[in-house]
Protein backbone atom coordinates (compact mmCIF):
# COMPACT_ATOMS: atom_id res chain seq x y z
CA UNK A 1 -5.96 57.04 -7.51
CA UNK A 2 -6.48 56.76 -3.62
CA UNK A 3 -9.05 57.22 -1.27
CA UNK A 4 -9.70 59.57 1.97
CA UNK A 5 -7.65 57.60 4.21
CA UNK A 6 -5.28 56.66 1.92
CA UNK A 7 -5.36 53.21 2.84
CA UNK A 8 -6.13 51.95 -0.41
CA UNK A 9 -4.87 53.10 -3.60
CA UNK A 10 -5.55 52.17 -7.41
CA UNK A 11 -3.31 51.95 -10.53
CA UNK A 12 -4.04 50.62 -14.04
CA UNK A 13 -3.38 46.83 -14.83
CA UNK A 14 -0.83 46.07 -16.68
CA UNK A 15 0.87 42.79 -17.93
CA UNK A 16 2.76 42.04 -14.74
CA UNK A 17 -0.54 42.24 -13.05
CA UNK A 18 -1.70 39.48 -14.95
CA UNK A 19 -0.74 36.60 -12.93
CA UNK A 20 -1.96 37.83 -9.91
CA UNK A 21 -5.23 38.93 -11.72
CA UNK A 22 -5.76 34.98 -13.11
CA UNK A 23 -4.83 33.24 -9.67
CA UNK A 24 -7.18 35.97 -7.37
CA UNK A 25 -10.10 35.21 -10.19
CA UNK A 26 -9.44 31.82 -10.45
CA UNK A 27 -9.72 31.65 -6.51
CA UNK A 28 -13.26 32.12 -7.40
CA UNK A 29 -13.24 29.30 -9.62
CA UNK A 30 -14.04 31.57 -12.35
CA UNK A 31 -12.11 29.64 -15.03
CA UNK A 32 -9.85 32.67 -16.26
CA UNK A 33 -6.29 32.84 -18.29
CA UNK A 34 -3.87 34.98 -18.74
CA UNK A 35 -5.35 35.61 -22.13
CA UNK A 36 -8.97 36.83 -20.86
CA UNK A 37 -7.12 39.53 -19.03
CA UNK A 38 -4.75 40.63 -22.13
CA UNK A 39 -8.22 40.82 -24.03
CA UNK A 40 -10.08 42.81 -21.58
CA UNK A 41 -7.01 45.14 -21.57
CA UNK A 42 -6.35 45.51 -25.32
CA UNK A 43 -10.38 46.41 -25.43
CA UNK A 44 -10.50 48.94 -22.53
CA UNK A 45 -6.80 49.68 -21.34
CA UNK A 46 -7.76 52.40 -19.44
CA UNK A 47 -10.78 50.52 -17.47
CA UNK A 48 -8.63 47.53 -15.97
CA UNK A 49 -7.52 47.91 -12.36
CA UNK A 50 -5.43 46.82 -9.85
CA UNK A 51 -6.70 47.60 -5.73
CA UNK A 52 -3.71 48.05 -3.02
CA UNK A 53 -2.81 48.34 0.25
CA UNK A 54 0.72 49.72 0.31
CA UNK A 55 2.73 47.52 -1.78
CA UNK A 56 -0.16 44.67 -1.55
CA UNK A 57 -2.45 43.95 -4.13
CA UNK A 58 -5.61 43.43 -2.90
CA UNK A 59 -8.03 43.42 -6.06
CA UNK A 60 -9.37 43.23 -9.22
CA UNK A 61 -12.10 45.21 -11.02
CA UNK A 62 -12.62 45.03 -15.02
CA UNK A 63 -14.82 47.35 -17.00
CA UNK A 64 -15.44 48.01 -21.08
CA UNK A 65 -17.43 50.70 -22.44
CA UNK A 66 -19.69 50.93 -25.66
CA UNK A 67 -20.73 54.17 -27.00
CA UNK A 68 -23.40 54.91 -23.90
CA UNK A 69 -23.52 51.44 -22.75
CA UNK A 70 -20.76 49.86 -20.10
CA UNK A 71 -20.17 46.50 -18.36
CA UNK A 72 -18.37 45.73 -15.22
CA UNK A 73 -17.15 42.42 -14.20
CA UNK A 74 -14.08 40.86 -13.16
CA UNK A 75 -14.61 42.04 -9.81
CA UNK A 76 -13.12 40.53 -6.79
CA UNK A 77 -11.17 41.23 -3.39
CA UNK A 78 -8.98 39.10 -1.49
CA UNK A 79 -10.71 37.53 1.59
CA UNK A 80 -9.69 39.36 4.70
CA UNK A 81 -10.20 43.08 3.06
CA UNK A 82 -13.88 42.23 2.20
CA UNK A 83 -16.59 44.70 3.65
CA UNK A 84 -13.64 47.12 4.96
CA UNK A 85 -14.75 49.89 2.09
CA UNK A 86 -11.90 47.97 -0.13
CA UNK A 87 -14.82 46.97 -2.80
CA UNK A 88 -16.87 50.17 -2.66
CA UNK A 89 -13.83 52.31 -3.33
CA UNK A 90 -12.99 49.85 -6.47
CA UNK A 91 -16.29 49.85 -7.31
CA UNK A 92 -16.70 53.59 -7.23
CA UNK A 93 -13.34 54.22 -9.29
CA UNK A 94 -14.94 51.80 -12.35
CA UNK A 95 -18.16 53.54 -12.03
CA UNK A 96 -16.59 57.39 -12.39
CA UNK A 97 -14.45 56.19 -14.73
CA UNK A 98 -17.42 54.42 -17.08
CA UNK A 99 -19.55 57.97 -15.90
CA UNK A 100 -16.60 60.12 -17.40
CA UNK A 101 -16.50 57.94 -20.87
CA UNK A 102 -20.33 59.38 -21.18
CA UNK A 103 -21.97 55.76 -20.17
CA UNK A 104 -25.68 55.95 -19.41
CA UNK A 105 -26.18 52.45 -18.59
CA UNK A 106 -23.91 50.08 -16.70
CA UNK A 107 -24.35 45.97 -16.24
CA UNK A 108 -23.44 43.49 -14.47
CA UNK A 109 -24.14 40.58 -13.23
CA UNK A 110 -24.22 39.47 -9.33
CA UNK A 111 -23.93 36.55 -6.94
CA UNK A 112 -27.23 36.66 -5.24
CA UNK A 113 -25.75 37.51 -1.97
CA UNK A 114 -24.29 40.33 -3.32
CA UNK A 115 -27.45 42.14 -4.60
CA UNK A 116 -27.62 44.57 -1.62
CA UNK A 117 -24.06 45.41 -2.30
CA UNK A 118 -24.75 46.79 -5.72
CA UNK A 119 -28.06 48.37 -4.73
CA UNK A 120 -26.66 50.74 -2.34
CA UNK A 121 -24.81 51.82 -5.96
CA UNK A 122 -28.13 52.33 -7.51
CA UNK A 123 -28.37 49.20 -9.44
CA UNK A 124 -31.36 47.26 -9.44
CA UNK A 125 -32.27 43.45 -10.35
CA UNK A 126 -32.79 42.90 -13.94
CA UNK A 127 -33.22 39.47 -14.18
CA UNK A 128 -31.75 36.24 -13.00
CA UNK A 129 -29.37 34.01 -15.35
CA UNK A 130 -28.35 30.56 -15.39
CA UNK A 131 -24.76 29.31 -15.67
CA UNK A 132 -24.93 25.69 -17.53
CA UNK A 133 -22.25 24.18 -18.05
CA UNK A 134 -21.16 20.54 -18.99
CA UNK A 135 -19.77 18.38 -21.89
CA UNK A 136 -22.82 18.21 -24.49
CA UNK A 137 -23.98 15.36 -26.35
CA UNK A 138 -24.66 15.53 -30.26
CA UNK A 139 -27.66 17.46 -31.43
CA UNK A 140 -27.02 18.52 -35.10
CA UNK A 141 -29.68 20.65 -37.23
CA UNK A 142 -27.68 22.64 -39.71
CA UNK A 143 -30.36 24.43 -42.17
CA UNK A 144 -28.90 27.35 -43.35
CA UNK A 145 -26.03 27.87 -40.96
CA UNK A 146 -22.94 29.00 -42.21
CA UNK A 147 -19.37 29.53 -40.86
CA UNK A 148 -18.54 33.26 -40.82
CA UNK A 149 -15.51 34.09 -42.90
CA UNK A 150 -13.64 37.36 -42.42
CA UNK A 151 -15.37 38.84 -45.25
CA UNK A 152 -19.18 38.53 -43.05
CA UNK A 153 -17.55 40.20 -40.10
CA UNK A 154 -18.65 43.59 -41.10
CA UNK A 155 -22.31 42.71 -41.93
CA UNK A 156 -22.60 40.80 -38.41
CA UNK A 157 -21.24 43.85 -36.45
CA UNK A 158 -23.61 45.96 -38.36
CA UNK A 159 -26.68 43.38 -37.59
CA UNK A 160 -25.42 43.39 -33.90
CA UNK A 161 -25.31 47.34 -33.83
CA UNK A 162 -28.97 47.60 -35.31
CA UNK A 163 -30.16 44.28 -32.37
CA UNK A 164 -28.59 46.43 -29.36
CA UNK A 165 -28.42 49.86 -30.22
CA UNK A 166 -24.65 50.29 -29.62
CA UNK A 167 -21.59 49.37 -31.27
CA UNK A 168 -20.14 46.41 -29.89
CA UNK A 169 -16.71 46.31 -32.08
CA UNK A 170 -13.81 46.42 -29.98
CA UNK A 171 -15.05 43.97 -28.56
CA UNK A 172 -16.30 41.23 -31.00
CA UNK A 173 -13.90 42.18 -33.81
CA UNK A 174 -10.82 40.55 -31.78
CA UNK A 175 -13.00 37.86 -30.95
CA UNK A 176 -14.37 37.21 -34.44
CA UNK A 177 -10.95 36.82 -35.82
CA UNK A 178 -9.59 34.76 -33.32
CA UNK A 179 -8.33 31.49 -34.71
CA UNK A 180 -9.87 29.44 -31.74
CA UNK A 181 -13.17 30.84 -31.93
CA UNK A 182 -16.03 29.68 -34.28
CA UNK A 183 -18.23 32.04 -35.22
CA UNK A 184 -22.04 30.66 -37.43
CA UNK A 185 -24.81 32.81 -38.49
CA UNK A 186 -28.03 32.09 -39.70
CA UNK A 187 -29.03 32.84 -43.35
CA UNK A 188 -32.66 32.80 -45.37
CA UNK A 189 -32.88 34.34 -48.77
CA UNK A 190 -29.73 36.21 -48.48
CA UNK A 191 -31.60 37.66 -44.97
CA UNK A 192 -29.55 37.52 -41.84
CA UNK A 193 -31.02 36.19 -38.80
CA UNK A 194 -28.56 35.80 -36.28
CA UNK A 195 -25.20 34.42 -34.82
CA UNK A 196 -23.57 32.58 -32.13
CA UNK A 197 -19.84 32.44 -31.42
CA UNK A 198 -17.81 29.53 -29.69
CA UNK A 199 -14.78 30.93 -27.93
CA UNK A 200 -12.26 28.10 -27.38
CA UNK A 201 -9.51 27.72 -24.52
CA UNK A 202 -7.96 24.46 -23.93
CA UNK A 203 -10.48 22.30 -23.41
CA UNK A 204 -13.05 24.45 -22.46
CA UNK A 205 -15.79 26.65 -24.64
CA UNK A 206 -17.73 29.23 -23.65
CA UNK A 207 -20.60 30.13 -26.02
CA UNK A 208 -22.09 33.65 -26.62
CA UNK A 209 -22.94 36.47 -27.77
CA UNK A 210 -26.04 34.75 -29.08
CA UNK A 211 -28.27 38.10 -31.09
CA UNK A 212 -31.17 36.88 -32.62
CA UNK A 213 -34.38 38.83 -34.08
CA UNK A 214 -37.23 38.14 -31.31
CA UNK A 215 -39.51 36.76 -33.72
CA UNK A 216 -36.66 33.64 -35.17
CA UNK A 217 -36.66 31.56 -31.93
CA UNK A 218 -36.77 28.46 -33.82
CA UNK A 219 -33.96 29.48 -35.94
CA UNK A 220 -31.93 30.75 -32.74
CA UNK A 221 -32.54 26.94 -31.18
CA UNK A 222 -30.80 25.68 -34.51
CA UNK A 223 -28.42 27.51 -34.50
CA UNK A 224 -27.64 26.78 -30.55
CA UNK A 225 -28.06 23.34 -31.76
CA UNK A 226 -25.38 23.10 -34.23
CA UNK A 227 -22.97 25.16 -31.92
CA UNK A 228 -23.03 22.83 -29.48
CA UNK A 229 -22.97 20.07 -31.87
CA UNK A 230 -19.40 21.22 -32.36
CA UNK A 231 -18.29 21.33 -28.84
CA UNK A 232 -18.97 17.48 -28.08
CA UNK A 233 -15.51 17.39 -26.77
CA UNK A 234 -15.37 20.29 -25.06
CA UNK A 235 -16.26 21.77 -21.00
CA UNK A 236 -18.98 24.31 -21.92
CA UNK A 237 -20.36 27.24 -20.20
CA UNK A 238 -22.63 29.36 -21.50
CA UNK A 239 -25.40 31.96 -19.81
CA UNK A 240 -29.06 31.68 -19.92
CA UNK A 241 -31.82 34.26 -18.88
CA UNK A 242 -33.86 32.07 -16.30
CA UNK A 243 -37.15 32.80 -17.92
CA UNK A 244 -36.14 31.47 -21.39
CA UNK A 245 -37.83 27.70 -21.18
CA UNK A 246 -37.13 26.91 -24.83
CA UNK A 247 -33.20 27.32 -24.28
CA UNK A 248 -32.75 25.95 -21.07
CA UNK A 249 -34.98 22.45 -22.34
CA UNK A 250 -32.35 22.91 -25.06
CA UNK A 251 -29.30 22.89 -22.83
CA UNK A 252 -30.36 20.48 -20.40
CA UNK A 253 -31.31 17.67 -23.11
CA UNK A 254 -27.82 18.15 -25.07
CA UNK A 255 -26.92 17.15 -21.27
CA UNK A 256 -25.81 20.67 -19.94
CA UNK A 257 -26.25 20.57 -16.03
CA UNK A 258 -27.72 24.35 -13.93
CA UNK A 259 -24.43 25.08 -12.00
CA UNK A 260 -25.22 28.62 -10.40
CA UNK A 261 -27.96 31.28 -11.35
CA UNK A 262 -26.52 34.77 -11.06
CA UNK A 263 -28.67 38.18 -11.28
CA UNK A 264 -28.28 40.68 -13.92
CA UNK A 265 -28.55 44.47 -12.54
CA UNK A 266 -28.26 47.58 -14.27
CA UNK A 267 -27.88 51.36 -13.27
CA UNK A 268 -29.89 53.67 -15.83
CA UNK A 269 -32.52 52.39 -18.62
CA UNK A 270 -32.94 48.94 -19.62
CA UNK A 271 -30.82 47.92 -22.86
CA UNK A 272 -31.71 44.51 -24.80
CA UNK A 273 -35.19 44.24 -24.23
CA UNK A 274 -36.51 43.56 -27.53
CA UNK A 275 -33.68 40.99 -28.98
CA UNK A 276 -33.31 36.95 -28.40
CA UNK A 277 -29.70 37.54 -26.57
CA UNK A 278 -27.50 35.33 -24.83
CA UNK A 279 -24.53 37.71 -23.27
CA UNK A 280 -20.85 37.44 -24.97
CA UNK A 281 -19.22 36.78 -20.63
CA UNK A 282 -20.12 37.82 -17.94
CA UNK A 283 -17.56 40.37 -17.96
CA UNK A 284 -18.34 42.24 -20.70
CA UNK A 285 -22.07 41.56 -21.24
């Protein structure tokens, strides 16, 4: 894949991209391994790609579809080839490609100072999110919360389905299964209510999806609560929607700190508007 000019070109990432993928995120301080990338290429192989000049690579752009729903993230060019068309061609390639896999909605979510970037796309402000992140203190409330086994995998895919509209499988399923990660729904009378996984990396967590029904708040706080009561010894991030009070009071008294507010955008019709939801990364929504 090249452009006009054929100054830049595009190929598919692949392992031996990997390295420079982690170190060119990570320049960001975005906190990525070599795993995140093997992850996001096992889910969407064809959606992962590499920018170059020549022989140089130049950048990064992720993307993961889900039946008409897609998610871009990952996103990033080297300083010195920024606004020199480097990002709109990369952007452009991830956007065909998610428009050619039938998507009708794409997210993602945006430094502030990038929001007239994305608009000339289409996209348009959503809402604003807030990155917490810290080491949190104990705050255990445990009624009905259980530890999902692989045998409640298939119910909470189908209860995430029926939340969003779209099947999110390729993506949780790996993630659900991963030793590392700690996955706890919320049960009443046999009734599911919700989940929340913990995805572990060294000594850092990052905590979502978070699906709830809109009208179990309280139980969705629990829940939260318990999570992080499990993470005491852990670096957490996790991603808040700036207008949800009850969660950020939450975060901040388990001692959470507000480290950077980002802005979710979308191009086509709103998705998630009637669900308590907390995204999965900032990736892949």
């Amino acid at each position: 894949m090249s452009n006009g000019e054929d100054m830049f070109h595009i190929d598919l990432m692949k392992a031996d991209d990997f390295s420079f993928a982690v170190r060119l995120a990570n320049s960001m301080n975005w906190n990525m391994t070599t795993k995140d990338f093997v992850l996001m290429s096992s889910i969407e192989p064809f959606g992962c790609f590499v920018l170059y000049d020549n022989k140089e690579k130049l950048g990064i752009s992720t993307c993961v579809s889900y039946d008409g729903i897609g998610w871009f993230g990952n996103f990033i060019i080297k300083k010195g080839y920024r606004n020199k068309g480097a990002g709109s061609f990369l952007l452009q390639t991830s956007l065909t490609y998610l428009g050619n896999k039938g998507v009708q909605t794409i997210g993602l979510y945006s430094y502030p100072e990038l929001i007239g970037f994305y608009k000339k796309f289409g996209f348009r402000v959503d809402y604003d999110v807030i990155v917490f992140q810290g080491v949190p203190s104990l705050l255990i409330k445990n009624d009905g919360v259980e530890l999902a086994q692989k045998k409640d995998f298939s119910r909470l895919l189908d209860f995430d389905k029926k939340c969003l509209g779209f099947s999110r499988y390729k993506t949780l399923y790996p993630i659900f299964i991963d030793k590392n990660n700690f996955t706890y729904f919320s049960i009443q009378n046999d009734l599911l209510n919700g989940f929340v996984v913990t995805k572990i990396f060294n000594k850092q967590a990052e905590v979502g999806p978070l699906v709830f029904k809109p009208s179990q708040e309280a139980l969705a706080i629990d829940l939260l609560k318990f999570a992080l009561s499990n993470l005491s010894h852990f670096e957490v991030f996790i991603y808040v929607p700036k207008k949800n009070e009850e969660f950020k009071r939450i975060l901040l008294k388990s001692g959470l700190k507000e480290s950077l507010t980002l802005v979710r955008m979308l191009l086509g019709p709103s998705i998630n508007k009637n669900i308590l939801y907390l995204p999965e990364s900032l990736e892949r929504g």
